[in-house]
C-alpha atoms as a PDB file:
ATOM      1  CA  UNK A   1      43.223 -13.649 -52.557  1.00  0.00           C
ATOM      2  CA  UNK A   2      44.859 -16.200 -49.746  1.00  0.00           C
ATOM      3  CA  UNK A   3      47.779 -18.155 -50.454  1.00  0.00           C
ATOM      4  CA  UNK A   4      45.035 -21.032 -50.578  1.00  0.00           C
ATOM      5  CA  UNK A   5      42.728 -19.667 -53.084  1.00  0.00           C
ATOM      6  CA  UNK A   6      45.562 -18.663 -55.116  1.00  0.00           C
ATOM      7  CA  UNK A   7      47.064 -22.080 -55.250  1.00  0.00           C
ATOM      8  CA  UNK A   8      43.120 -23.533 -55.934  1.00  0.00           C
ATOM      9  CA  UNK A   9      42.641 -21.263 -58.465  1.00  0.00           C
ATOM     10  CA  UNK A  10      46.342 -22.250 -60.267  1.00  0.00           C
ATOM     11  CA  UNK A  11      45.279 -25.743 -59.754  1.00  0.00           C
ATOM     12  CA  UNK A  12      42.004 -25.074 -61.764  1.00  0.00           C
ATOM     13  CA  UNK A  13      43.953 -23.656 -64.661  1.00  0.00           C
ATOM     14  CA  UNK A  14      42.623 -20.243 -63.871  1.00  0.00           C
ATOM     15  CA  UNK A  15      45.017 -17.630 -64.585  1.00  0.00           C
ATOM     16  CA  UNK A  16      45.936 -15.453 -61.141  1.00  0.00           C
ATOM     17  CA  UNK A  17      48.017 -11.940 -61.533  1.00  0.00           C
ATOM     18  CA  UNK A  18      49.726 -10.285 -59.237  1.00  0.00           C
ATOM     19  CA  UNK A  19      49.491  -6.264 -59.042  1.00  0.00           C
ATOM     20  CA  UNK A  20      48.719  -5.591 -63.099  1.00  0.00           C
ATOM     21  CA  UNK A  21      48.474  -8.462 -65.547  1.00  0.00           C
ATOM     22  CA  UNK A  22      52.265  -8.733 -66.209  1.00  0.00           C
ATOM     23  CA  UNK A  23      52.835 -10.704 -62.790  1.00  0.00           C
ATOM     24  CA  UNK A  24      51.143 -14.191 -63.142  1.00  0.00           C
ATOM     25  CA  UNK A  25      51.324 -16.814 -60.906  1.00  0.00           C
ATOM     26  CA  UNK A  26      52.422 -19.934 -62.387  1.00  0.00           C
ATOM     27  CA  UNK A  27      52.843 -23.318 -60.754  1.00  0.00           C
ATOM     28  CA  UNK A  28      56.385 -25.151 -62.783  1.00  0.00           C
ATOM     29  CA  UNK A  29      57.165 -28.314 -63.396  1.00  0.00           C
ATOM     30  CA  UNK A  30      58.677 -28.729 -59.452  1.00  0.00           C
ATOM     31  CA  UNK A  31      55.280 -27.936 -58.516  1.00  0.00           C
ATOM     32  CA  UNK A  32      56.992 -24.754 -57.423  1.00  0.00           C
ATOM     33  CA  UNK A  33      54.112 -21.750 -57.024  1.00  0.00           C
ATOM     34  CA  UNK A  34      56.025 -18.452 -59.012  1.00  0.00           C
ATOM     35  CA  UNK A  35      55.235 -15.002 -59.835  1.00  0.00           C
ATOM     36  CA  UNK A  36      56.468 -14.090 -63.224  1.00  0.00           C
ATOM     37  CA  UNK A  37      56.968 -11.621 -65.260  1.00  0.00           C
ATOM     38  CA  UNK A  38      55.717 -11.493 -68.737  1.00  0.00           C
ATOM     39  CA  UNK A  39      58.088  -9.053 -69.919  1.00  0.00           C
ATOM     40  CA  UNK A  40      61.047 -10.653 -69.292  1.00  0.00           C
ATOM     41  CA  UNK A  41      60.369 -13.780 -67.853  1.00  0.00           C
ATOM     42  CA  UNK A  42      62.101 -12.937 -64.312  1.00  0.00           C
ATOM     43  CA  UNK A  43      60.494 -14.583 -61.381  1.00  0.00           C
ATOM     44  CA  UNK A  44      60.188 -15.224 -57.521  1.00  0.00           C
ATOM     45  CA  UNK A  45      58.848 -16.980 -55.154  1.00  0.00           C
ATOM     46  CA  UNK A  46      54.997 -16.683 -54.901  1.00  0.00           C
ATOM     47  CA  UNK A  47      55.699 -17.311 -50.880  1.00  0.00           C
ATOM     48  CA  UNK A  48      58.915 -16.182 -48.754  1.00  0.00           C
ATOM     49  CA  UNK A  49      61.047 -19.187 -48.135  1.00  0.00           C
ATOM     50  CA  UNK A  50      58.720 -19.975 -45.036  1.00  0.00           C
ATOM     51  CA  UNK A  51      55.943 -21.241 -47.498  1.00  0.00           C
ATOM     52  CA  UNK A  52      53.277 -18.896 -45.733  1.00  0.00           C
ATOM     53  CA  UNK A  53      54.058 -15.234 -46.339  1.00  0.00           C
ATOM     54  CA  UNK A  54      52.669 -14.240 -49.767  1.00  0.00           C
ATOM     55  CA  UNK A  55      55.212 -11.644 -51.980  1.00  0.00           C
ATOM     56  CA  UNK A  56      52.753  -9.422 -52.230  1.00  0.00           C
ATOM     57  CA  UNK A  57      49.614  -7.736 -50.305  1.00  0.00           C
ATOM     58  CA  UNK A  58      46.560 -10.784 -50.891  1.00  0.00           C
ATOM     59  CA  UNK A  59      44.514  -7.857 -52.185  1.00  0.00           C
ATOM     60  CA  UNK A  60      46.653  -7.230 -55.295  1.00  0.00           C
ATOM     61  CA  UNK A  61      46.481 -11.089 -56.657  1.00  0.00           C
ATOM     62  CA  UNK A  62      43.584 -11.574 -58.776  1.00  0.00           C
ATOM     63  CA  UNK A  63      41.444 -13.330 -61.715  1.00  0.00           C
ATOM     64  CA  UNK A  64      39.861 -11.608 -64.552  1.00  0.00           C
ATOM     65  CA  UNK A  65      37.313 -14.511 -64.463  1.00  0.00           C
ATOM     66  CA  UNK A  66      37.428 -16.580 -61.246  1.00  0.00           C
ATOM     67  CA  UNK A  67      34.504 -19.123 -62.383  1.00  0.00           C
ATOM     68  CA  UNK A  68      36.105 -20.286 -65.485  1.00  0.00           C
ATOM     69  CA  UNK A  69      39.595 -21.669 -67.284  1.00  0.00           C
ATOM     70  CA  UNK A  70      40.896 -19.005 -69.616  1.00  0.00           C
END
């Protein structure tokens, strides 16, 4: 997925994972885009500082079902 479809699909109130489904992409109350961690609620940036380069390869962020809100 692209930085934009990610954000779209966050927007939407799809859920979006990053690499296995204990990295999701959340968008906070700063309207900050973040990758969290389920486990232990640790997160980062979904983008490096320069608001373009994903943390992560855009082929490991995905949806289990793209088309509707889970």
């Amino acid at each position: 997925m692209t930085l934009r479809e990610i954000k779209a699909a966050v927007d939407k109130g799809q859920t979006v994972y990053w690499s296995s489904l204990l990295y999701q992409v959340i968008k906070d109350p700063k309207d900050q885009y973040l990758i969290i961690c389920k486990q232990n609620n640790f997160a980062i940036g979904l983008t490096w500082t320069d608001g373009t380069t994903l943390n992560g390869n855009e082929s490991d962020f995905f949806t289990l079902n793209p088309e509707s809100k889970e």
